[in-house]
Every structure is written in C-alpha cells, then in structure tokens.
C-alpha atoms as a PDB file:
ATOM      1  CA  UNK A   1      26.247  90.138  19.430  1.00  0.00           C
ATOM      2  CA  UNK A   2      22.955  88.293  20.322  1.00  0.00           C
ATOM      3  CA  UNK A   3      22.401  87.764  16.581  1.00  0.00           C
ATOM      4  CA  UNK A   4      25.603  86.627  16.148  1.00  0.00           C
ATOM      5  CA  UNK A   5      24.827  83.900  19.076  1.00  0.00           C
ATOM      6  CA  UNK A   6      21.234  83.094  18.381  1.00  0.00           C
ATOM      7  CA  UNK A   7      23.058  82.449  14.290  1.00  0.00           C
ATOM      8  CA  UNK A   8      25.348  80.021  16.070  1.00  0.00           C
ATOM      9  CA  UNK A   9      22.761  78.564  18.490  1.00  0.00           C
ATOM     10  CA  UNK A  10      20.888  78.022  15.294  1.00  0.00           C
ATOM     11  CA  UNK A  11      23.494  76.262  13.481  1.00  0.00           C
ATOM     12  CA  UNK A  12      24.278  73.984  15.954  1.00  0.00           C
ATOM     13  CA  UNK A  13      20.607  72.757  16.541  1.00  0.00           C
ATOM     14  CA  UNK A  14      20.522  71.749  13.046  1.00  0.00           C
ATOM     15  CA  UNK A  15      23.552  70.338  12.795  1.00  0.00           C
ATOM     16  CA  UNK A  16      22.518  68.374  15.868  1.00  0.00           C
ATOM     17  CA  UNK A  17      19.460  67.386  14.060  1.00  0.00           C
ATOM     18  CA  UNK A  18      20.896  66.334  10.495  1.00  0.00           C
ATOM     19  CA  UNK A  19      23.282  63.813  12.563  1.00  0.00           C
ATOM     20  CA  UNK A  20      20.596  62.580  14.498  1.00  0.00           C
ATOM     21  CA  UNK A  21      18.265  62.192  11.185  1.00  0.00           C
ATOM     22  CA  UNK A  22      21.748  60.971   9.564  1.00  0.00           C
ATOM     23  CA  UNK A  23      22.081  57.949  12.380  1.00  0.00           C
ATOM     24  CA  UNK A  24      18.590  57.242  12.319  1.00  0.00           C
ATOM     25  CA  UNK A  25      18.687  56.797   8.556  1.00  0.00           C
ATOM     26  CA  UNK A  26      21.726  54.888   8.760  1.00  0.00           C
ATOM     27  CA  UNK A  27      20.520  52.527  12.081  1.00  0.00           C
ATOM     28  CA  UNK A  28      17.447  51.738   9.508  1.00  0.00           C
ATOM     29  CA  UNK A  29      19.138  50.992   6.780  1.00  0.00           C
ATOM     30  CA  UNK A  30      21.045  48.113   9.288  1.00  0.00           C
ATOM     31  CA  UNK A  31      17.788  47.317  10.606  1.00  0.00           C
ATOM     32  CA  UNK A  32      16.171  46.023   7.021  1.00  0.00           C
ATOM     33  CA  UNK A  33      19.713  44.242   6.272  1.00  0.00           C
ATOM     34  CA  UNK A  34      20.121  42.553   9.475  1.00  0.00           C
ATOM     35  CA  UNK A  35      16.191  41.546   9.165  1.00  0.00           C
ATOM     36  CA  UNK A  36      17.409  39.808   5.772  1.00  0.00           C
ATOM     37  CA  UNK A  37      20.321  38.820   6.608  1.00  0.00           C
ATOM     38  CA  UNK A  38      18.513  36.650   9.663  1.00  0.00           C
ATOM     39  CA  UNK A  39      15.869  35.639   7.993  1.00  0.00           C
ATOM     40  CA  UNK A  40      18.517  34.138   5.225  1.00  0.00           C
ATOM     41  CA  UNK A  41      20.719  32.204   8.020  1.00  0.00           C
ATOM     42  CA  UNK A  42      16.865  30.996   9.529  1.00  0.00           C
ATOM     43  CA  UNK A  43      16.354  29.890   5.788  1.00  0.00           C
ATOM     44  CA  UNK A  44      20.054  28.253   5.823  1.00  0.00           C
ATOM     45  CA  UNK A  45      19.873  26.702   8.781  1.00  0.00           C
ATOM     46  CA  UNK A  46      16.937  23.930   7.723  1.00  0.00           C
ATOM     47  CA  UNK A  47      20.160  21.681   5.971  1.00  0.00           C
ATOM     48  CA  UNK A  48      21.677  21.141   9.536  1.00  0.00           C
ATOM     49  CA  UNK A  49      18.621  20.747  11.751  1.00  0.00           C
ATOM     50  CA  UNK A  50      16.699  18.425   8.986  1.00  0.00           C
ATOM     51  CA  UNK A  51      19.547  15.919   8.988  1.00  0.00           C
ATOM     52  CA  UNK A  52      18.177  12.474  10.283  1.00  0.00           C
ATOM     53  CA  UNK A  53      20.845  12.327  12.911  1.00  0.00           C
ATOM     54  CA  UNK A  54      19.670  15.079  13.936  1.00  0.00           C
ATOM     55  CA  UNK A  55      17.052  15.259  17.140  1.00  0.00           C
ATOM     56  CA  UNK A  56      13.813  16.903  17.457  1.00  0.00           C
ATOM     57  CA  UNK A  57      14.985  19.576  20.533  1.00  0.00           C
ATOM     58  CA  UNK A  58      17.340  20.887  17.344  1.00  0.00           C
ATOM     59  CA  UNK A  59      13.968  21.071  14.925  1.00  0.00           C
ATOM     60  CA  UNK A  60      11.320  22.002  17.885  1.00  0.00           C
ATOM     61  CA  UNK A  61      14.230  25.017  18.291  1.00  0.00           C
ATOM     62  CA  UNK A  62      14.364  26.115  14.616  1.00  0.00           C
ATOM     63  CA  UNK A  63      10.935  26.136  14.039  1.00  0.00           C
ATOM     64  CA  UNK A  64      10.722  28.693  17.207  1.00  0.00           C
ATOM     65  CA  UNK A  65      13.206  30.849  15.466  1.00  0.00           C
ATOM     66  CA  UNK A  66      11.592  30.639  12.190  1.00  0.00           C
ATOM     67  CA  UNK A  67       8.216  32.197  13.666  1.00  0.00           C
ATOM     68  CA  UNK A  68      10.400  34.638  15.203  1.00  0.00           C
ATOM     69  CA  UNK A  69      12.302  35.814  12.305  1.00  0.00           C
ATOM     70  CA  UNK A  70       8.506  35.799  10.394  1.00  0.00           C
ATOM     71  CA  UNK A  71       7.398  38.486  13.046  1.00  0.00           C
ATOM     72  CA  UNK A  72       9.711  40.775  12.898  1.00  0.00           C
ATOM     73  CA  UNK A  73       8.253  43.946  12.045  1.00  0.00           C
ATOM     74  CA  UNK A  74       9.317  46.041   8.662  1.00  0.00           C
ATOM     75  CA  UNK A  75      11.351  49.177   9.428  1.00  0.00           C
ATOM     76  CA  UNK A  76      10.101  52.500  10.002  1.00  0.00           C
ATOM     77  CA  UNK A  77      12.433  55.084  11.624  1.00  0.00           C
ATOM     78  CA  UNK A  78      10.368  55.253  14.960  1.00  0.00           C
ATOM     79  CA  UNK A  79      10.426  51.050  15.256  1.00  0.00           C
ATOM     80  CA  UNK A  80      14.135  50.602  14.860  1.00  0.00           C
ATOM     81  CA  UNK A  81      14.799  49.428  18.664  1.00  0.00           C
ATOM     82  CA  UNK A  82      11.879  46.712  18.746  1.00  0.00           C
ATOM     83  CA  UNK A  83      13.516  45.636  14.739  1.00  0.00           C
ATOM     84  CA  UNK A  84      17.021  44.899  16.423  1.00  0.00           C
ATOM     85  CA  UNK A  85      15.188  43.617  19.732  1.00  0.00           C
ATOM     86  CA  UNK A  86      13.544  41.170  17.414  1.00  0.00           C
ATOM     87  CA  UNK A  87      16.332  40.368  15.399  1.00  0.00           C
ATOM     88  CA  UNK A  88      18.637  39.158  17.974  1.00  0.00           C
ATOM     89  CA  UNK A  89      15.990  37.334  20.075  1.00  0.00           C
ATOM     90  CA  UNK A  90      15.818  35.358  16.526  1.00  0.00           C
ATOM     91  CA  UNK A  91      19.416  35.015  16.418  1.00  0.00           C
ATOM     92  CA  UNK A  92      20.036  33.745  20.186  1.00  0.00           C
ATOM     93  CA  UNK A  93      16.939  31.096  19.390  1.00  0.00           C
ATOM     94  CA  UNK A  94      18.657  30.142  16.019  1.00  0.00           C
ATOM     95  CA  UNK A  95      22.178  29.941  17.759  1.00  0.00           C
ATOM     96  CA  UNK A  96      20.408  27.655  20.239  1.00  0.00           C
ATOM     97  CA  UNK A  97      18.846  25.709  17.343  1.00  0.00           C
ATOM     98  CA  UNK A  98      22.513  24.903  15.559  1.00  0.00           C
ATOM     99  CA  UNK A  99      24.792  23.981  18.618  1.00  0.00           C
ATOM    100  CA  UNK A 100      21.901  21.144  19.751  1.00  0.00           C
ATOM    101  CA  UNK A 101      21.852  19.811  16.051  1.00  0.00           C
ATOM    102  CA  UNK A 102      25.604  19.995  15.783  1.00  0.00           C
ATOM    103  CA  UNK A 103      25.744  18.170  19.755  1.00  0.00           C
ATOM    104  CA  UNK A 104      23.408  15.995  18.131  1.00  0.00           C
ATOM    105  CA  UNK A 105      25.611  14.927  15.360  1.00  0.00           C
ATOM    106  CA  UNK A 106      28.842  14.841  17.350  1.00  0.00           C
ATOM    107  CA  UNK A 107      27.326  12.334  19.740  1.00  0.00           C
ATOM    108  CA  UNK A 108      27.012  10.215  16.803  1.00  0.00           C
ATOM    109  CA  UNK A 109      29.870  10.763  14.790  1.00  0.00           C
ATOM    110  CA  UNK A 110      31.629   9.949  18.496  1.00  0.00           C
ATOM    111  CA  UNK A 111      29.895   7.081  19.055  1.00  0.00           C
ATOM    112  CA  UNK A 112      30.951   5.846  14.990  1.00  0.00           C
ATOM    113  CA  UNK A 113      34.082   6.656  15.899  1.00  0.00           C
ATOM    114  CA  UNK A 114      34.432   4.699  19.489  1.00  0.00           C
ATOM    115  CA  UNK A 115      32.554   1.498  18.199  1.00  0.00           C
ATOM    116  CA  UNK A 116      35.308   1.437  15.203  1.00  0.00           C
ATOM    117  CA  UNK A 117      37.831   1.244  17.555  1.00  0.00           C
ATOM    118  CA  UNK A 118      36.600  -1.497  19.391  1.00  0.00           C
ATOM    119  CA  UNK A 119      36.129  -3.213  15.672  1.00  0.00           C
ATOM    120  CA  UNK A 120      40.056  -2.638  15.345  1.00  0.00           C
ATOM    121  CA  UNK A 121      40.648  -3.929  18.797  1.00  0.00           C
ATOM    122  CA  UNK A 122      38.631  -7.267  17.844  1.00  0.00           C
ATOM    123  CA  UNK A 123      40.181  -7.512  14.465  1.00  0.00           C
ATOM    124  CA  UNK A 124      43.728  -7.474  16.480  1.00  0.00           C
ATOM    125  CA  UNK A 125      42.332 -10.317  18.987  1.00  0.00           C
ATOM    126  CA  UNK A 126      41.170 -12.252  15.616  1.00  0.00           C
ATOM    127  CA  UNK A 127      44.218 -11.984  14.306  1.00  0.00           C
ATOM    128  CA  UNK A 128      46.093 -12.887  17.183  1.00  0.00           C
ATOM    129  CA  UNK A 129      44.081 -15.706  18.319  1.00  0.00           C
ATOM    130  CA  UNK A 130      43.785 -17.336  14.892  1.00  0.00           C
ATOM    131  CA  UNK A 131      47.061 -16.572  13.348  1.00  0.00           C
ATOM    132  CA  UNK A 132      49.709 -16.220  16.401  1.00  0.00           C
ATOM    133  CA  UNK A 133      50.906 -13.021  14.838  1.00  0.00           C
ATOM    134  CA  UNK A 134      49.955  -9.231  15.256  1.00  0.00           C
ATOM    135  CA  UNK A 135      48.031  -7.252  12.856  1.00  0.00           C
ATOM    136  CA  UNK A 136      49.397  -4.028  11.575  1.00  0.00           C
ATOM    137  CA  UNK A 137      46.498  -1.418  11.991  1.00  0.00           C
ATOM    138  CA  UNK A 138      48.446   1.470  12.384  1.00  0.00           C
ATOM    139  CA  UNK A 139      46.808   2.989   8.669  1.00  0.00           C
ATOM    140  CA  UNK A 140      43.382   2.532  10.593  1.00  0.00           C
ATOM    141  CA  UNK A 141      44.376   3.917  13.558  1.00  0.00           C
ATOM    142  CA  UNK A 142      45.559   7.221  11.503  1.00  0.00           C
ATOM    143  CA  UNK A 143      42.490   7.401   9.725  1.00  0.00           C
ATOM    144  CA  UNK A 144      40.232   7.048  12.734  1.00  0.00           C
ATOM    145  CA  UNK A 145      42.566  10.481  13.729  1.00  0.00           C
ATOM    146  CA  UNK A 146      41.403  11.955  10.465  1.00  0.00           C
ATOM    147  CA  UNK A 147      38.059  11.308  12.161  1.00  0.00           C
ATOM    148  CA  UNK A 148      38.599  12.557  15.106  1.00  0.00           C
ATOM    149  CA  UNK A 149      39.816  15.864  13.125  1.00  0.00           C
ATOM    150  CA  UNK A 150      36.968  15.892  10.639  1.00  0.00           C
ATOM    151  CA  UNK A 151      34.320  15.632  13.915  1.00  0.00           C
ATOM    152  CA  UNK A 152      35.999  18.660  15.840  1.00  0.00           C
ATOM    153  CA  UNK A 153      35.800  20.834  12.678  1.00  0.00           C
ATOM    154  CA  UNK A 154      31.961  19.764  12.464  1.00  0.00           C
ATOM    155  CA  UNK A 155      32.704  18.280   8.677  1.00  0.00           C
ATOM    156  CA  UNK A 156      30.890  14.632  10.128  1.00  0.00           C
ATOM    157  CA  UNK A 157      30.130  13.692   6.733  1.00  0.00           C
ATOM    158  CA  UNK A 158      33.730  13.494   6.081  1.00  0.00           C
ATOM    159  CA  UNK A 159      34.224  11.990   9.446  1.00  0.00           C
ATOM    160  CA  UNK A 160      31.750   8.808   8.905  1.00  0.00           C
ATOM    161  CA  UNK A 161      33.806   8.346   5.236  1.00  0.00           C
ATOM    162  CA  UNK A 162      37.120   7.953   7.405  1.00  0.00           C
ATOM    163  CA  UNK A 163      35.542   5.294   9.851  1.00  0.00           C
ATOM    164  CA  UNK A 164      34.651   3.659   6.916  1.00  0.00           C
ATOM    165  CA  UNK A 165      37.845   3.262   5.432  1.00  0.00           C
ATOM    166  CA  UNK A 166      39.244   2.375   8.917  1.00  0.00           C
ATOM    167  CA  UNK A 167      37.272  -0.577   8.892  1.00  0.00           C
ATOM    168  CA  UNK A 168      38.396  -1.863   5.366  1.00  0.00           C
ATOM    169  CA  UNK A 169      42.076  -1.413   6.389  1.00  0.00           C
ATOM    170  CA  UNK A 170      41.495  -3.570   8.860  1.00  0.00           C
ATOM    171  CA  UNK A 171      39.409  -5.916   7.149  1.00  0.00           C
ATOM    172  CA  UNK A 172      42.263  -5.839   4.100  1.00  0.00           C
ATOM    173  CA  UNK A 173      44.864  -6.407   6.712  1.00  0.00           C
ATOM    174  CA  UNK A 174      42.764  -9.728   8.263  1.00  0.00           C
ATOM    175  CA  UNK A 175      42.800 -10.432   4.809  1.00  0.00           C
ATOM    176  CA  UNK A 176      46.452 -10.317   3.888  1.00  0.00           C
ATOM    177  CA  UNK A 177      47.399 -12.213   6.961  1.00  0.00           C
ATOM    178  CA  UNK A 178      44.817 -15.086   6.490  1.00  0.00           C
ATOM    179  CA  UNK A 179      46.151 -15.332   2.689  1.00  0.00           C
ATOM    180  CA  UNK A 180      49.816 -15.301   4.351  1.00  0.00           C
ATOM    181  CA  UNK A 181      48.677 -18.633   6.252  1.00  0.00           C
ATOM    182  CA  UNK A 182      47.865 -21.116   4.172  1.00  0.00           C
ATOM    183  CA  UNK A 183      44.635 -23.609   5.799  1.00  0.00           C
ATOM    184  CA  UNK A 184      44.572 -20.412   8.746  1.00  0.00           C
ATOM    185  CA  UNK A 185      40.676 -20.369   9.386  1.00  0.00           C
ATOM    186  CA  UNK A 186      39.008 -17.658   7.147  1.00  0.00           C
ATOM    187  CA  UNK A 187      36.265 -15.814   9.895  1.00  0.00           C
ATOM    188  CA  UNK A 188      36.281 -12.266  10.281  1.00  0.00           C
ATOM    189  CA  UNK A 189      34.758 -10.775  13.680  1.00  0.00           C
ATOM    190  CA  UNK A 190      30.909 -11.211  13.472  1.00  0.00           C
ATOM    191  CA  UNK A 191      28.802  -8.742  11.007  1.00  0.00           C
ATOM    192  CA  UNK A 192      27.262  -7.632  14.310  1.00  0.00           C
ATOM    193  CA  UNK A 193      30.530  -6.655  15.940  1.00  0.00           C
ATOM    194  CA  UNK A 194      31.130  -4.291  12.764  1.00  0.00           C
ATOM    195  CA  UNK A 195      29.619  -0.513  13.513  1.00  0.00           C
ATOM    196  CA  UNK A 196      27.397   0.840  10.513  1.00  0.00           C
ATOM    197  CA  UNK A 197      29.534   3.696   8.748  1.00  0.00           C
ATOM    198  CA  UNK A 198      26.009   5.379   7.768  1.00  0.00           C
END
C-alpha cells in the first residue's frame, strides 16, 4: 500500500513539474514574440509621430519608448517576469506617444476644418452683399461633414483633401453667380481670409 502511494505521490510531482516546465516554456515563447512584436509597433510608430503637424511632446515620447523597447532583456526562462514588465512599460510609453501625436493632428485638422467654415460663411456675405442673392453651399457644407468624419476616424489626410474641395465649391459657386450677373463686381473674399488646405 505505501508503494502503491509513494508510485502515485511520484506521479503527481512530475506531472506537476512537466506543466510547470510546459507553462514556463510556453510564457517564453510569448515573451520573445511580444518583445518583437513591440519593438515592430515602436518601429511603426515613427510615420505618425514624424509628421510635421505633429509636436515634439509626441517625438520627446517615442524616443522614450524606443530606448525602452532597446532594453528589454532577451528571454531566458528565469527572466520572463522582468521581459513582460519591460514590455508593457514600452507599450504604456508608446500608447502615450500615439494619442499626443494623433491630439496633435486633430487640433489641426479641427482648426482646417473651423477656419473653412468661416471661409463659407464669408463667401455667403460676398455673395449676398455683391449680388443680392444667396449662395448655394450646401455641397460644401456636406463635404466639410466628410471632414468632420474623416478627422474622428483619424484618416486627417483625407480630412484636409475634403476642406479643400469645400473651398472650391464655394469658390465655383461665387463663380457661377458672378457669371449669372452680368457687370456684378468680380472679388472673391481676400487670399488671406482663405485657410491653407496643407
């Protein structure tokens, strides 16, 4: 009987050890993938926070997380805490990194976005003031929407391309009313008073 237990105690120590070898083995294999997997999205990440709209808090806040994701040890099986520890303090300092670029960029796709409006708003008083009639800038309107859209879903690229073609609606629309009214003075709001769509 106390062979039959001590056979039994055995098996269950080593079957207690293989699992615990087996989730070691398995928690370093995630340990070298996550360390190349950050050290990729690190990598990635130099497109957003290089961008000239882009301020230096953003770049000052990737470069941390690039020195971080350089020191993070290679894997052995009796380092695999301080690997993941390392890891995600690289992550948090990259996460950091990419929502000040993408404020950064927001604030001036917004501000794109809020001076073409006022553009619209002073091609309408043009319009009205020179021509006694109102201008239709509902297409500009829709496309300064599209804007809006393009900015929430961080695609600001696409977002500065809309405000552009907001402002040549309305410009083709001062246009077609001037041509409508024959001797109707030709001037467009000031160059000054038109945002830059770059």
């Amino acid at each position: 009987m106390q062979t039959v237990l001590l056979t039994i105690l055995g098996i269950i120590v080593f079957l207690v050890a293989a699992v615990a070898i087996g989730g070691l083995y398995i928690a370093t294999k995630l340990a070298r993938g996550g360390t190349r997997l950050t050290r990729k999205k690190v990598e990635d990440a130099k497109t957003l926070v290089n961008h000239a709209e882009v301020s230096d808090a953003a770049r000052e806040l990737h470069a941390q997380a690039v020195t971080k994701a350089a020191a993070i040890p290679d894997t052995h099986f009796w380092n695999v805490r301080a690997v993941f520890r390392a890891i995600a303090e690289t992550v948090e300092t990259l996460v950091k990194a990419a929502q000040q670029a993408h404020a950064d960029r927001k604030a001036v796709a917004d501000g794109k976005i809020t001076s073409a409006r006022s553009y619209l708003t002073t091609v309408a008083s043009a319009v009205q003031k020179e021509f006694g009639c109102d201008a239709r800038l509902e297409p500009s309107e829709i496309l300064l929407g599209d804007a809006d859209q393009f900015v929430a879903n961080r695609n600001y690229d696409e977002a500065a391309v809309k405000v552009k073609e907001a402002q040549d609606a309305a410009d083709a629309e001062y246009s077609r009313i001037r041509a409508e009214k024959s001797g109707a003075p030709a001037a467009l709001p000031a160059p000054d008073d038109k945002p830059a769509s770059e």
